[in-house]
N, C-alpha and C. Protein backbone atom coordinates (compact mmCIF):
# COMPACT_ATOMS: atom_id res chain seq x y z
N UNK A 1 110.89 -129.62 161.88
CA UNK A 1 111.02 -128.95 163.16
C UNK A 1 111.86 -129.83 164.07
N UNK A 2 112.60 -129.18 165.10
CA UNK A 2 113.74 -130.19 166.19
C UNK A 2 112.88 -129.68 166.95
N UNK A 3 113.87 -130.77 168.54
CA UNK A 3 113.15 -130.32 169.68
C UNK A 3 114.34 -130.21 170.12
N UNK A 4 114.10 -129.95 171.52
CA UNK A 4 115.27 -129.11 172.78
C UNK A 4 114.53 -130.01 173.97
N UNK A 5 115.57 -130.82 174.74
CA UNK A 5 114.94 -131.00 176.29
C UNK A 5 116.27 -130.20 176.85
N UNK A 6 115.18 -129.30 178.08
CA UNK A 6 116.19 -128.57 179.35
C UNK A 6 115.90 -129.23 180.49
N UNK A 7 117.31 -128.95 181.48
CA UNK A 7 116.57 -129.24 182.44
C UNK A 7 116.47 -128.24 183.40
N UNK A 8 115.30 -127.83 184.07
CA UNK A 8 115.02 -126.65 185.18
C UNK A 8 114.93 -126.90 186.81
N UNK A 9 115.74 -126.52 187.74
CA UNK A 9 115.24 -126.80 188.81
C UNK A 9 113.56 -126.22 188.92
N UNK A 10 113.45 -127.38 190.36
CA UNK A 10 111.76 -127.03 190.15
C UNK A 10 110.80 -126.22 190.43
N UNK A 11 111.79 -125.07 191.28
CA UNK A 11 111.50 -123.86 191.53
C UNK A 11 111.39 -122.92 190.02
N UNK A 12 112.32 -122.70 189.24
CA UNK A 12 112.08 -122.14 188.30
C UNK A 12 110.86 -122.66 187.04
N UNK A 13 110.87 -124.23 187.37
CA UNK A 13 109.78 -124.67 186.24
C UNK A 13 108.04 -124.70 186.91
N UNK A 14 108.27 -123.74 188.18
CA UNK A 14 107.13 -124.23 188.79
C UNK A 14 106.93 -122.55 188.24
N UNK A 15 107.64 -121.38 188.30
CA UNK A 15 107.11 -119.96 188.09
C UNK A 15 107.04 -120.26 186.77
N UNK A 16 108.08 -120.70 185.90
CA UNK A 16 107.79 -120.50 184.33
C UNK A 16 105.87 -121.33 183.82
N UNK A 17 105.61 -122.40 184.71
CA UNK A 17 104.30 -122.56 184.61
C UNK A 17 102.92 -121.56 185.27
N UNK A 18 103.59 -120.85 186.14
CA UNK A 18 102.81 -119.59 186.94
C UNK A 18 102.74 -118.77 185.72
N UNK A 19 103.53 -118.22 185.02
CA UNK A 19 103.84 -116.83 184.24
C UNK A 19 102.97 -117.64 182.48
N UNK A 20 103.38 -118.81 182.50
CA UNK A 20 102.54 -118.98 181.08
C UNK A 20 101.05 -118.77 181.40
N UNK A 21 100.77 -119.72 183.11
CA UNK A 21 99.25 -119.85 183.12
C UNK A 21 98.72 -118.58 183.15
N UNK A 22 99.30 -117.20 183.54
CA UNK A 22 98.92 -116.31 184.07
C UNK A 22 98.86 -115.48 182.43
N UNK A 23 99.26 -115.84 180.99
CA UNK A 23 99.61 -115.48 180.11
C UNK A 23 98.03 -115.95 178.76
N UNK A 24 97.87 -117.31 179.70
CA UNK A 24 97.11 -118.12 178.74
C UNK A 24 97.88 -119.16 177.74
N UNK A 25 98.96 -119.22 178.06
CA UNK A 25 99.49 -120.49 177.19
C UNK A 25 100.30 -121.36 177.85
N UNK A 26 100.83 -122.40 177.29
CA UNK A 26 101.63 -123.59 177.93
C UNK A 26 102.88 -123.20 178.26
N UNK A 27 103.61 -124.00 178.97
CA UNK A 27 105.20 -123.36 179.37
C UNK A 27 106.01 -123.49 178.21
N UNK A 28 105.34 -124.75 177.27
CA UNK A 28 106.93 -124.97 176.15
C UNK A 28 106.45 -123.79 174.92
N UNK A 29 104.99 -123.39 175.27
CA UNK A 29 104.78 -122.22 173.67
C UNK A 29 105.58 -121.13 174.01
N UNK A 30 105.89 -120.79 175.97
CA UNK A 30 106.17 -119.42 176.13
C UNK A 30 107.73 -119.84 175.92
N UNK A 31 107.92 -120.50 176.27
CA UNK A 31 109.35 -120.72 176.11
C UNK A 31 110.30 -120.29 174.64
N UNK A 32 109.42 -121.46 173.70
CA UNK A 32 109.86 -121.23 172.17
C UNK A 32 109.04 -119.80 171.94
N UNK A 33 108.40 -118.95 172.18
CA UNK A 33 108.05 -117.30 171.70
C UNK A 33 109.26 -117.00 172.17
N UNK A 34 109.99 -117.12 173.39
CA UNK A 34 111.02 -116.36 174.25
C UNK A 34 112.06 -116.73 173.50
N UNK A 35 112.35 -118.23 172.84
CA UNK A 35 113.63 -118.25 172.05
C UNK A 35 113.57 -117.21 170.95
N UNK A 36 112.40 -117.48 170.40
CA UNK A 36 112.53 -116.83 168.87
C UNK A 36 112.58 -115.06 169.01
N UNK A 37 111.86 -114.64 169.89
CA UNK A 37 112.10 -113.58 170.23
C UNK A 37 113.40 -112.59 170.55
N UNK A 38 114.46 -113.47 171.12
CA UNK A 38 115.56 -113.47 171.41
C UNK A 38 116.89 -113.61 170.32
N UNK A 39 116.26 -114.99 169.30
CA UNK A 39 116.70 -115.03 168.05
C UNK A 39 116.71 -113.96 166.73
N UNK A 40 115.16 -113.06 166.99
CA UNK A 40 114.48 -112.05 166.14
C UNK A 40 115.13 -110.54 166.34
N UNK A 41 116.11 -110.50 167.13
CA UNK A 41 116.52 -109.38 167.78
C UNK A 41 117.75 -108.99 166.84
N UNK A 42 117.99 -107.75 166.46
CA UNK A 42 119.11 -107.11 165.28
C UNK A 42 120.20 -107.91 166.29
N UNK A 43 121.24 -108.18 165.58
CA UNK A 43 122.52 -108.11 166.14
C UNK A 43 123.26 -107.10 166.25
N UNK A 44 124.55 -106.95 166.95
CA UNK A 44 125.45 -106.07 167.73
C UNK A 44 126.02 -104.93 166.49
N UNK A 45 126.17 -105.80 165.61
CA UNK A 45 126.91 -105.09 164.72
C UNK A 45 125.81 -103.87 163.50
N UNK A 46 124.15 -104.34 163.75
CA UNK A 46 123.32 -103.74 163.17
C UNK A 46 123.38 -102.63 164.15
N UNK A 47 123.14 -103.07 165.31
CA UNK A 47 122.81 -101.60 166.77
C UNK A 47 123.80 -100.57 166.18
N UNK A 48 125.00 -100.93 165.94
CA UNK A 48 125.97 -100.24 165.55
C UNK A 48 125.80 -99.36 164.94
N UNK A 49 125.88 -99.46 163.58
CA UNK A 49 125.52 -99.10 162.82
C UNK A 49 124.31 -98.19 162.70
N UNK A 50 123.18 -98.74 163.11
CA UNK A 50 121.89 -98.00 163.26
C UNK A 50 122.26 -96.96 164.26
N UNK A 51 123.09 -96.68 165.54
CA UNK A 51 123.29 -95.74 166.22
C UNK A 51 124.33 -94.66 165.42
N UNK A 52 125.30 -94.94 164.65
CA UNK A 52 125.98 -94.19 164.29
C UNK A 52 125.21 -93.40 163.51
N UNK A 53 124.05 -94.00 162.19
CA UNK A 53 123.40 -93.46 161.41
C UNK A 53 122.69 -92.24 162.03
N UNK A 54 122.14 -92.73 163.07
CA UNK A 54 120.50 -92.27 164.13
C UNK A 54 122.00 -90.49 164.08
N UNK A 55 123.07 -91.32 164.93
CA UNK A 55 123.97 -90.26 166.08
C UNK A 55 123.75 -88.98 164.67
N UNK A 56 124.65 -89.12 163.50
CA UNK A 56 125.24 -88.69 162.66
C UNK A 56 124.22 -87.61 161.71
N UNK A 57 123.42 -88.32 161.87
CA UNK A 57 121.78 -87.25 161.08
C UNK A 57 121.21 -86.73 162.37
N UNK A 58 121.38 -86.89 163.21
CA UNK A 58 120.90 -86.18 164.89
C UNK A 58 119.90 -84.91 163.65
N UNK A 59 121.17 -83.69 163.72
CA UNK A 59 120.03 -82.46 163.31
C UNK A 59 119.09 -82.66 162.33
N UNK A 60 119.77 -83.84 161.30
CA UNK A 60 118.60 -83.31 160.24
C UNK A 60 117.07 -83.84 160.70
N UNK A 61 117.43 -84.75 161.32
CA UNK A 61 115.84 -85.78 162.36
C UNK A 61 115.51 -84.67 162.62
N UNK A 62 116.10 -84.07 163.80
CA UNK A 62 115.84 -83.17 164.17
C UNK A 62 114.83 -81.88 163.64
N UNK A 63 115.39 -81.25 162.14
CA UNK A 63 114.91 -80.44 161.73
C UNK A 63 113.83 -81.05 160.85
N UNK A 64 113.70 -82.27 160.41
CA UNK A 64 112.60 -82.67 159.54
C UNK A 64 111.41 -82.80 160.71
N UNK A 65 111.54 -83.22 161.96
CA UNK A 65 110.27 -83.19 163.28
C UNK A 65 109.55 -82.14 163.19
């Protein structure tokens, strides 16, 4: 495993400790959920794709509902 130091002004590291405490966890767990979460996300070129598919079968979705 690596680590990451940021640095936050202390206005923002004072809410990011509001929003974990208010969550039940620490600021660096919410933090790394928020990377990986962000990391876990399809890329541009999947959206793509998945919209053309979604666009292109429209009726048959449609008629199988």
């Amino acid at each position: 495993m690596n680590n990451i130091t940021i640095t936050l002004p202390d206005d923002s590291m004072a809410k990011l400790k509001e929003v974990a405490a208010g969550l039940g966890t620490s600021p660096e767990e919410l933090v790394r959920a928020s990377v990986e979460d962000l990391l876990g996300r399809p890329g541009e070129e999947f959206r793509r794709a998945a919209d053309y598919v979604l666009k292109k079968n429209e009726e048959l979705y449609r008629r199988l509902a």
